[in-house]
C-alpha atoms as a PDB file:
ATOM      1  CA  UNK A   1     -58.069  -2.396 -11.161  1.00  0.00           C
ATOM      2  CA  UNK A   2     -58.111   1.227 -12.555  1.00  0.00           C
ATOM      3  CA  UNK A   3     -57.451   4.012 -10.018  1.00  0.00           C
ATOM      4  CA  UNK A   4     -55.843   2.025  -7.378  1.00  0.00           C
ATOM      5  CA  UNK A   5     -53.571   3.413  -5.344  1.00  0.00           C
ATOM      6  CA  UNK A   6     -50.363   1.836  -4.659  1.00  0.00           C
ATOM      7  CA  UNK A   7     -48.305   1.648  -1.203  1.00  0.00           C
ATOM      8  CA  UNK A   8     -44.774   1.823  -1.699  1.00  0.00           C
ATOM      9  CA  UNK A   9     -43.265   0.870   1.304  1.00  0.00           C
ATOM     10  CA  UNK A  10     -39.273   1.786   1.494  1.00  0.00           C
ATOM     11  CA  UNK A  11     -36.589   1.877   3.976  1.00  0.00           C
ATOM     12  CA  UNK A  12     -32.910   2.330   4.158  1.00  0.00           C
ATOM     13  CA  UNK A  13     -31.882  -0.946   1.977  1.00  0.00           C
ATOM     14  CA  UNK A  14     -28.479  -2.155   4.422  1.00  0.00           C
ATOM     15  CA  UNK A  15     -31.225  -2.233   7.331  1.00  0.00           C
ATOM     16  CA  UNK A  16     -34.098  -3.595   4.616  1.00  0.00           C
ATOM     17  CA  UNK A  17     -30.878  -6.760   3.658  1.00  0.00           C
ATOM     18  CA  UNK A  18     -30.571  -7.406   7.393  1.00  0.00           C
ATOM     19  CA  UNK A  19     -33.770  -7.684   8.025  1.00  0.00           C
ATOM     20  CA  UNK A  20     -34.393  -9.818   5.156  1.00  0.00           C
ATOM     21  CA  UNK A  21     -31.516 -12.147   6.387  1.00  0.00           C
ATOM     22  CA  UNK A  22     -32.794 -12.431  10.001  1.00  0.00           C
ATOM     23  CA  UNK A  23     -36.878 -12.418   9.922  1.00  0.00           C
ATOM     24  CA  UNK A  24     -37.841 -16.171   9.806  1.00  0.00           C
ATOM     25  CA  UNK A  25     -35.194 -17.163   6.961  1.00  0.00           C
ATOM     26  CA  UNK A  26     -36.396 -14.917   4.112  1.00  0.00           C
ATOM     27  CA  UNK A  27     -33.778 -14.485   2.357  1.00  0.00           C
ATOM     28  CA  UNK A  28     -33.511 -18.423   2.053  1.00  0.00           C
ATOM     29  CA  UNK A  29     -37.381 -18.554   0.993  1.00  0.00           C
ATOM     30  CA  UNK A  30     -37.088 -15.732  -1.661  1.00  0.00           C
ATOM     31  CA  UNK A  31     -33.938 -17.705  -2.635  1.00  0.00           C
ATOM     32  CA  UNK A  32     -36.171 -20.859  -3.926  1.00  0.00           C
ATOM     33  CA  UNK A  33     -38.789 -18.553  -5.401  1.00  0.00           C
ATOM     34  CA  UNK A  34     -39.064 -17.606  -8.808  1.00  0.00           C
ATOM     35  CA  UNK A  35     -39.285 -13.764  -8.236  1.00  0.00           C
ATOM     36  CA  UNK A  36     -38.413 -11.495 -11.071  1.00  0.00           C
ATOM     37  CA  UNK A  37     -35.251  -9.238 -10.473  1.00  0.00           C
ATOM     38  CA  UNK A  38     -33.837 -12.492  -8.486  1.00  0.00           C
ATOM     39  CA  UNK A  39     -31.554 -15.208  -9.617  1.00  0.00           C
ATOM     40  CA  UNK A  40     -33.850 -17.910 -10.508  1.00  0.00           C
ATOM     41  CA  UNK A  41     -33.745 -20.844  -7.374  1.00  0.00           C
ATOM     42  CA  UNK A  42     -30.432 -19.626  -6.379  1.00  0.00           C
ATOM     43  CA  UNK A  43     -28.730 -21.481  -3.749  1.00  0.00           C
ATOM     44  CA  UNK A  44     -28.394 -18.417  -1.780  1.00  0.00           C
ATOM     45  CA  UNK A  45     -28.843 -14.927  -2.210  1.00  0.00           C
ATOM     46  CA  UNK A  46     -25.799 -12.460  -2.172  1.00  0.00           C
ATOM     47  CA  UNK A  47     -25.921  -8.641  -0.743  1.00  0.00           C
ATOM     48  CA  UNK A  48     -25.499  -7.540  -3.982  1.00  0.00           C
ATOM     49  CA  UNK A  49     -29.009  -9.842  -5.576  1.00  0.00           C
ATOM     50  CA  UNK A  50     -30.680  -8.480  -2.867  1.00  0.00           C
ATOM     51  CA  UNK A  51     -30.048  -4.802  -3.288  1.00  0.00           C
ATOM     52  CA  UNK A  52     -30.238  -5.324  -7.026  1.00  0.00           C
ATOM     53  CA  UNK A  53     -33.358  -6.616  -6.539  1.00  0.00           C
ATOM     54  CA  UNK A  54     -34.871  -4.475  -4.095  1.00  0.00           C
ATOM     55  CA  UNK A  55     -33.256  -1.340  -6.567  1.00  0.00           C
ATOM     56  CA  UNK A  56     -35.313  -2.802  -9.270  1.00  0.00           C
ATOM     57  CA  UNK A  57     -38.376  -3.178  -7.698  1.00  0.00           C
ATOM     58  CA  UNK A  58     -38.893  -0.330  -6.826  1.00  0.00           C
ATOM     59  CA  UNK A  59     -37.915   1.014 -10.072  1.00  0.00           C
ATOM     60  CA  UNK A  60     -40.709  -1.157 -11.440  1.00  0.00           C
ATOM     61  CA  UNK A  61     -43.413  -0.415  -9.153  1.00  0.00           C
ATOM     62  CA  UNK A  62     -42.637   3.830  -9.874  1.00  0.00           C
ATOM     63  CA  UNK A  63     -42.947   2.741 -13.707  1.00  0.00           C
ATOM     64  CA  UNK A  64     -45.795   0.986 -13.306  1.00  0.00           C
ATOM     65  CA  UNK A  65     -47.810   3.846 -12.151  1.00  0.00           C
ATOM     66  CA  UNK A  66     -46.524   6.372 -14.587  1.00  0.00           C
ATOM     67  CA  UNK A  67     -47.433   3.843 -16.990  1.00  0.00           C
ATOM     68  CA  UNK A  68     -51.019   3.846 -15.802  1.00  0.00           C
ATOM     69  CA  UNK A  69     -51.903   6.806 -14.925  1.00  0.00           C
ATOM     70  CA  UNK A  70     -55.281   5.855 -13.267  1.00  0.00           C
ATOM     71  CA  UNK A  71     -53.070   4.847 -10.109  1.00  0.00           C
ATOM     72  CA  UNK A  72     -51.701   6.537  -7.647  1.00  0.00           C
ATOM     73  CA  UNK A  73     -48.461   5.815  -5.792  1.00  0.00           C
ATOM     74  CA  UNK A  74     -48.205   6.715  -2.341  1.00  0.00           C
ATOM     75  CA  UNK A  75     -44.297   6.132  -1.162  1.00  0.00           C
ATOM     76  CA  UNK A  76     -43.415   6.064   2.150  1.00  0.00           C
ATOM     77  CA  UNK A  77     -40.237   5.380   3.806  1.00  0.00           C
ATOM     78  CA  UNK A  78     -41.403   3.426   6.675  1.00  0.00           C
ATOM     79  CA  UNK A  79     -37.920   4.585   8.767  1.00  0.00           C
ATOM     80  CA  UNK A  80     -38.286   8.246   8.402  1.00  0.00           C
ATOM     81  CA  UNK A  81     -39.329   9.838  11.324  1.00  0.00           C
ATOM     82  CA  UNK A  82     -42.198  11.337   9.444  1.00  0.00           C
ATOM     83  CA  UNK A  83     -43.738   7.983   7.814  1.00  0.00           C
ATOM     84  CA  UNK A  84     -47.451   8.702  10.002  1.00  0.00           C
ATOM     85  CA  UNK A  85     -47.551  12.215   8.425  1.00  0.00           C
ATOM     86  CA  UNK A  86     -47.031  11.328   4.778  1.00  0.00           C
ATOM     87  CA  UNK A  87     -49.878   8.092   5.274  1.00  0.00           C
ATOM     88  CA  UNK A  88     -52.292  10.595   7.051  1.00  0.00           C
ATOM     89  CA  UNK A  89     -52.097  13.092   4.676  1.00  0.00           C
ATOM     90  CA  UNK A  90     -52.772  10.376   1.632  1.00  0.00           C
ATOM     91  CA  UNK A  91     -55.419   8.729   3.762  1.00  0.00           C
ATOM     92  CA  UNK A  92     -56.544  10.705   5.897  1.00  0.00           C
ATOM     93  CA  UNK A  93     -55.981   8.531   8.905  1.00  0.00           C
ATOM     94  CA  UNK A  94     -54.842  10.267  11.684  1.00  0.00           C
ATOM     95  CA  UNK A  95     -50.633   9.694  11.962  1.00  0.00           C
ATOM     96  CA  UNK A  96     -50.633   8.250  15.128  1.00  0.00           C
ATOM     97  CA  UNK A  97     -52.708   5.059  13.824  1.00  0.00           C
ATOM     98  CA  UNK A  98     -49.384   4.189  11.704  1.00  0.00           C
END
């Protein structure tokens, strides 16, 4: 779809690894999935598969857009204590909705 705009959500990656490892098994689901950037239906997923894959995500997602420049890319780390600010002023939804 030409001139989407992409959401980029980011957060400090030891806390993003935990939380992958404790939310409803996900690091066991991803783990059976055949996601690029992850070791295809690994056993188990290490730290370092996970950051390496969360590293190149992102990575590909920034590329993407700068590849296509008919999209936007809003990024937002969603731990930063000013996360509502950036999304209201892309959005124009008022930063306490976020």
């Amino acid at each position: 779809h030409p001139n989407s705009t992409f959401l980029l959500n980011t957060r400090n990656l030891d806390d993003w690894i935990q939380s992958v490892r404790t939310w409803s098994n996900m690091d066991h689901r991803l783990a059976k999935c055949n996601i690029t950037g992850l070791p295809p239906r690994a056993r188990s997923l290490s730290d370092d598969d996970l950051r390496g894959f969360y590293e190149t995500q992102i990575r590909r997602v920034r590329r993407f857009v700068v590849e296509h420049p008919s999209h936007k890319l809003v990024e937002v780390a969603i731990d930063a204590p000013n996360a509502g600010e950036v999304l209201e002023n892309a959005f124009g939804i008022d930063k306490s909705c976020w």
